[in-house]
Protein backbone atom coordinates (compact mmCIF):
# COMPACT_ATOMS: atom_id res chain seq x y z
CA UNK A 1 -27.96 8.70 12.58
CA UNK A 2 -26.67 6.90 9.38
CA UNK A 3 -29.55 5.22 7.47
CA UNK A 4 -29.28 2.24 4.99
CA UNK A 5 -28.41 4.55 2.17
CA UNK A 6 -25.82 6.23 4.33
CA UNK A 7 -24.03 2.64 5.06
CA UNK A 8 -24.92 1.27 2.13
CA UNK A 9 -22.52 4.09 0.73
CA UNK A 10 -19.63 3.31 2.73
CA UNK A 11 -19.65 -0.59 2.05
CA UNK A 12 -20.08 -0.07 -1.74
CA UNK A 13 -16.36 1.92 -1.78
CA UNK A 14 -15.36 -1.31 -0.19
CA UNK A 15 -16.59 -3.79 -3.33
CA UNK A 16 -15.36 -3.87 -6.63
CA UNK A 17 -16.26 -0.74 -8.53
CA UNK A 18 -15.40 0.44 -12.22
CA UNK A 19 -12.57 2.99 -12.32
CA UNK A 20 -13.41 5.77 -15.03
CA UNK A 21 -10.75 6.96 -17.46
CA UNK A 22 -9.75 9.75 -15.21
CA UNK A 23 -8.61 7.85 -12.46
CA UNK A 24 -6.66 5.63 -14.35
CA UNK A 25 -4.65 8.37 -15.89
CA UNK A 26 -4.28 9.96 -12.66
CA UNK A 27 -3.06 6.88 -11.19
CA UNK A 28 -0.23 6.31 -13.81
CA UNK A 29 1.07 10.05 -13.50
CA UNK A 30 1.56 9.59 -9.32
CA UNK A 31 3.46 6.18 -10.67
CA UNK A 32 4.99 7.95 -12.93
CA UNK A 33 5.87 11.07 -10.64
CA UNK A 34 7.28 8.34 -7.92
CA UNK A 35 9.46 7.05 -10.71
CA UNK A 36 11.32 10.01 -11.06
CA UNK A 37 11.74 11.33 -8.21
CA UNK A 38 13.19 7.37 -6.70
CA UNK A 39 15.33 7.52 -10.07
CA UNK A 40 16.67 10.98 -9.02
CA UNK A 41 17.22 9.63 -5.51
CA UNK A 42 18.95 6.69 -6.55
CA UNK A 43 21.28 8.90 -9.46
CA UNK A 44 22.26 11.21 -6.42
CA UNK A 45 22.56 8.21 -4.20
CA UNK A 46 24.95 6.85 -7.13
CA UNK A 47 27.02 10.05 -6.42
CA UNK A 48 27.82 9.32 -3.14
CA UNK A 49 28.69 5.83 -3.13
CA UNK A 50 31.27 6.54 -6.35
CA UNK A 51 32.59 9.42 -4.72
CA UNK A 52 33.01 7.38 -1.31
CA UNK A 53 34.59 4.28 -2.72
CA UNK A 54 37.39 6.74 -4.69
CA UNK A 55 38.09 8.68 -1.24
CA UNK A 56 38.35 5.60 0.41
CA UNK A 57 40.82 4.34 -2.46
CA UNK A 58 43.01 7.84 -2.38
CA UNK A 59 43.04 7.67 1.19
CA UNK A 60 44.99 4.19 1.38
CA UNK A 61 47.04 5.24 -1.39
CA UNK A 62 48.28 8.56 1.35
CA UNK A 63 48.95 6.63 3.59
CA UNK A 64 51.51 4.04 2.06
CA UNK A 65 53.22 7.33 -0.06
CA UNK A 66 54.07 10.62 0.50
CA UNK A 67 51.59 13.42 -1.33
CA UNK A 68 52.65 14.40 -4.41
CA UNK A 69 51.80 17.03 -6.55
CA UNK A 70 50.01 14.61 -8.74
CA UNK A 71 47.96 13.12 -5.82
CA UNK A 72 46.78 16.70 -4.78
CA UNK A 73 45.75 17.25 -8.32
CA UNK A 74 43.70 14.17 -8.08
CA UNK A 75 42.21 14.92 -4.60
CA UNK A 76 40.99 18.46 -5.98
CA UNK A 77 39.39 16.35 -8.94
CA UNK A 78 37.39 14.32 -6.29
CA UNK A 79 35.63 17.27 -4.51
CA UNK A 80 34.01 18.22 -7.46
CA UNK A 81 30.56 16.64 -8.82
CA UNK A 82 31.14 13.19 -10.49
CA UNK A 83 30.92 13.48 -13.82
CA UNK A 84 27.43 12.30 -15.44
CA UNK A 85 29.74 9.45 -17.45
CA UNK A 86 30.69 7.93 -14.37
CA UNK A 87 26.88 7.65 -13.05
CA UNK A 88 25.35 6.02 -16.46
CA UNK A 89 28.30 3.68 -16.38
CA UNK A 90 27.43 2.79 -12.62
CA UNK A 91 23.37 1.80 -14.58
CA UNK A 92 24.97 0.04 -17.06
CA UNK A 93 26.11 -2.21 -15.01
CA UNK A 94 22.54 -5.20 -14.77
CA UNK A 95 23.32 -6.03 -11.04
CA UNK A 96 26.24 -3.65 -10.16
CA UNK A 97 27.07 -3.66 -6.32
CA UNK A 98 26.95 -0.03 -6.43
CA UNK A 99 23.45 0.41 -8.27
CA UNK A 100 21.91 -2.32 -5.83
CA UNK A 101 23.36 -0.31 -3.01
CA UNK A 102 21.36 3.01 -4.19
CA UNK A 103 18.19 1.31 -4.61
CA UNK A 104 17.97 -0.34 -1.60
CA UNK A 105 18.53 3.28 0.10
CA UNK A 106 16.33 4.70 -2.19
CA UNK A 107 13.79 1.99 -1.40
CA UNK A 108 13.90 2.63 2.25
CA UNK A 109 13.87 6.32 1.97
CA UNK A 110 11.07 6.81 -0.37
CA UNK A 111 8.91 3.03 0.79
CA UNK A 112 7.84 1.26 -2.05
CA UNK A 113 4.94 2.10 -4.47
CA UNK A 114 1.47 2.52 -3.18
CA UNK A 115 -1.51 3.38 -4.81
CA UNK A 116 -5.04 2.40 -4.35
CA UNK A 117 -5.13 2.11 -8.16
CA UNK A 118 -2.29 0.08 -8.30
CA UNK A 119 -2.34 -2.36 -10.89
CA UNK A 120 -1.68 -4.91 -8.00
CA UNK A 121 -5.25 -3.10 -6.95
CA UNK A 122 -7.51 -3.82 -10.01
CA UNK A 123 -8.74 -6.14 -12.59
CA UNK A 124 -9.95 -5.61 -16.23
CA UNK A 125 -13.28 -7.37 -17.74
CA UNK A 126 -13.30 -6.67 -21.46
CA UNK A 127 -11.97 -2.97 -21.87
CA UNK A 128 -13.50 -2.34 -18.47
CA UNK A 129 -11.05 -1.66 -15.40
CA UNK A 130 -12.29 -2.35 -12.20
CA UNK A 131 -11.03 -1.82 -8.64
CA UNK A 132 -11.39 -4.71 -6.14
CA UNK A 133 -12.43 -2.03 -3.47
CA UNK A 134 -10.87 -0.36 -0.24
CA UNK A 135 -9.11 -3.17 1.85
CA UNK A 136 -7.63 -1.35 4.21
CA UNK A 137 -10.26 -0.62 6.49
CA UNK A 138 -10.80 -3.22 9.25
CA UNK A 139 -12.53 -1.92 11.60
CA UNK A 140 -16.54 -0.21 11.10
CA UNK A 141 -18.39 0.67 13.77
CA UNK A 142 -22.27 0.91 12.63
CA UNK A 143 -23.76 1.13 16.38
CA UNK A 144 -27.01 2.56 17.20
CA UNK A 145 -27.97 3.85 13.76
CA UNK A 146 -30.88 3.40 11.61
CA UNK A 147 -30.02 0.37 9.89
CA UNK A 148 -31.82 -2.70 8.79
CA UNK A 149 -31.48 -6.09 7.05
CA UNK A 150 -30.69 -4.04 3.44
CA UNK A 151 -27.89 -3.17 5.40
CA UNK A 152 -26.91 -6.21 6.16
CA UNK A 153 -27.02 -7.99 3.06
CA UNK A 154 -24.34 -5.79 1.44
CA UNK A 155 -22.09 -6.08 4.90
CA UNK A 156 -22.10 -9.80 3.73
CA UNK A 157 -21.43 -9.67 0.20
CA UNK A 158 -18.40 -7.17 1.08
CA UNK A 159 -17.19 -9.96 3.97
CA UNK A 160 -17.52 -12.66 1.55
CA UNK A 161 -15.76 -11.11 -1.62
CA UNK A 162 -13.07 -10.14 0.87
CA UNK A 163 -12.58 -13.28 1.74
CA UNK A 164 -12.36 -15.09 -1.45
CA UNK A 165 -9.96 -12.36 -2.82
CA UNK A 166 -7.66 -12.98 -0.01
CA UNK A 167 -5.64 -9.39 -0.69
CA UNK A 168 -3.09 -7.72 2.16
CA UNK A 169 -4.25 -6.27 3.96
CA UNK A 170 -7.48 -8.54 4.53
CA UNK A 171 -10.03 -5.60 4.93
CA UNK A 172 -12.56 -6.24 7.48
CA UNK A 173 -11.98 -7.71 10.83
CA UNK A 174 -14.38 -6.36 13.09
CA UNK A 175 -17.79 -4.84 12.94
CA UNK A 176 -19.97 -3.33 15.20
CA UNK A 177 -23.41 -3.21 14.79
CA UNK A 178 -25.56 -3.06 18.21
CA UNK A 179 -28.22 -0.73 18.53
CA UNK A 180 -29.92 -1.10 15.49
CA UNK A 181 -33.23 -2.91 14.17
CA UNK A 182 -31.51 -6.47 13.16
CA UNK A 183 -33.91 -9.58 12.35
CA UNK A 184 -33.68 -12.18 15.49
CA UNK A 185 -32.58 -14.66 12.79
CA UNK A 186 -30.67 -14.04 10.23
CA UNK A 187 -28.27 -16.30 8.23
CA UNK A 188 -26.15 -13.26 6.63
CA UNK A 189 -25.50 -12.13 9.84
CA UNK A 190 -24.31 -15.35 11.39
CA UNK A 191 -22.17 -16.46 8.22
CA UNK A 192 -20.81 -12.68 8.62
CA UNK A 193 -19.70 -13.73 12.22
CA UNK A 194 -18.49 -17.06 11.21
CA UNK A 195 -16.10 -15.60 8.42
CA UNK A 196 -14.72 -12.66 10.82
CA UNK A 197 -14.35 -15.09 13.87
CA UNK A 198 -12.56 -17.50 11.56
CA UNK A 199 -10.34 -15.02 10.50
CA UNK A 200 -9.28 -13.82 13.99
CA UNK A 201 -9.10 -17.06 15.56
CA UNK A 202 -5.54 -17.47 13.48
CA UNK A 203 -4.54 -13.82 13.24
CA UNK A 204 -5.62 -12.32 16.67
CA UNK A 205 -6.55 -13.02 20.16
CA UNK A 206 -10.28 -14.12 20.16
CA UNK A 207 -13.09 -11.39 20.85
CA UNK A 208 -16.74 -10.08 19.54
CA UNK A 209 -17.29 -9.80 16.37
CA UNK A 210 -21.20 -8.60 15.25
CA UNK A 211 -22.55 -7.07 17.88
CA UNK A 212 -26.79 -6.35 17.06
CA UNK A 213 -29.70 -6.02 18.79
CA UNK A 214 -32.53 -7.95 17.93
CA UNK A 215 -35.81 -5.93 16.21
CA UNK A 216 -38.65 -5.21 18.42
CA UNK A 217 -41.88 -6.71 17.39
CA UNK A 218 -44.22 -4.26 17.61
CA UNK A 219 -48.16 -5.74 17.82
């Protein structure tokens, strides 16, 4: 059975936490490594358009004349590798039709970016970075454990900063909580169910949110 410490644990990787200098260089080498490998991808990519459009051109240009030894000479030329010259002039070019063409393959290929460290993903205060937390867990199931209100207070604040961040994905949607020692009354609780079945009411068909079971008095 998970305790409060237990799921106190797995809500606080889902607040804002400070990222230590480790992670941050870590996170700018996988950028880093994804920015050379899509730039390979999109020079090789490059390639292949270039060397398309010319065969396309030479073919036209056999059809309307005979082959000549000139022509042959140029059709031997075209099996071979492009030469680098041809490529950087291809980037030089600020919105090229043939660059825009290799990204957008290379884009859908390789999928853009994604990184929980992401600059997109975290905030500085001062010289401190932070991350805003995991968001892309929606559903936690908590049921029959050994969990009390402590619990349940940092299940709120994680809803509520969620909320007011308003990031994509949302992060939590759905939370189940039954079978543990919950006050009768609570007000963290029912704001908790009031944010998540506000949420779902416009995103998704309507169903229960917080399940609990209410503490046992004991005399």
């Amino acid at each position: 059975m998970i305790s409060d410490d237990g799921a106190i644990d797995i809500l606080d990787s889902l607040k804002s936490f400070v990222l230590t200098e480790q992670e941050l260089v870590d996170s700018k080498g996988r950028l880093l490594q994804y920015l050379k490998k899509k730039n390979g991808l999109i020079n090789a990519l490059t390639k292949e358009i270039l060397k398309a459009e010319l065969e396309k051109k030479t073919v036209k240009k056999k059809v309307a004349k005979p082959a000549t030894t000139t022509l042959l000479r140029k059709n031997k030329q075209l099996e071979k590798e492009l030469s680098k010259d041809q490529v950087r002039r291809s980037f030089e070019k600020p919105i090229g039709e043939l660059r825009s063409r290799a990204e957008s393959l290379a884009d859908s290929q390789l999928g853009f970016f994604s990184d929980p460290f992401s600059a997109e993903n975290i905030y500085t205060v001062g010289k401190t970075a932070f991350c805003y937390g995991n968001n892309s867990l929606r559903y936690l199931n908590l049921a029959y454990n050994d969990l009390t209100y402590a619990s349940i207070k940092v299940l709120y604040e994680v809803v509520a900063t969620q909320r007011n961040i308003c990031r994509v994905p949302r992060g939590l949607v759905n939370v189940v909580i039954e079978g543990n020692c919950m006050p009768t009354e609570c007000e963290e609780l029912q704001k908790i169910d009031d944010m998540l079945s506000s949420y779902l009411f416009y995103h998704a068909p309507r169903q229960s949110i917080v399940k609990r079971r209410p503490s046992v008095n004991k005399l």
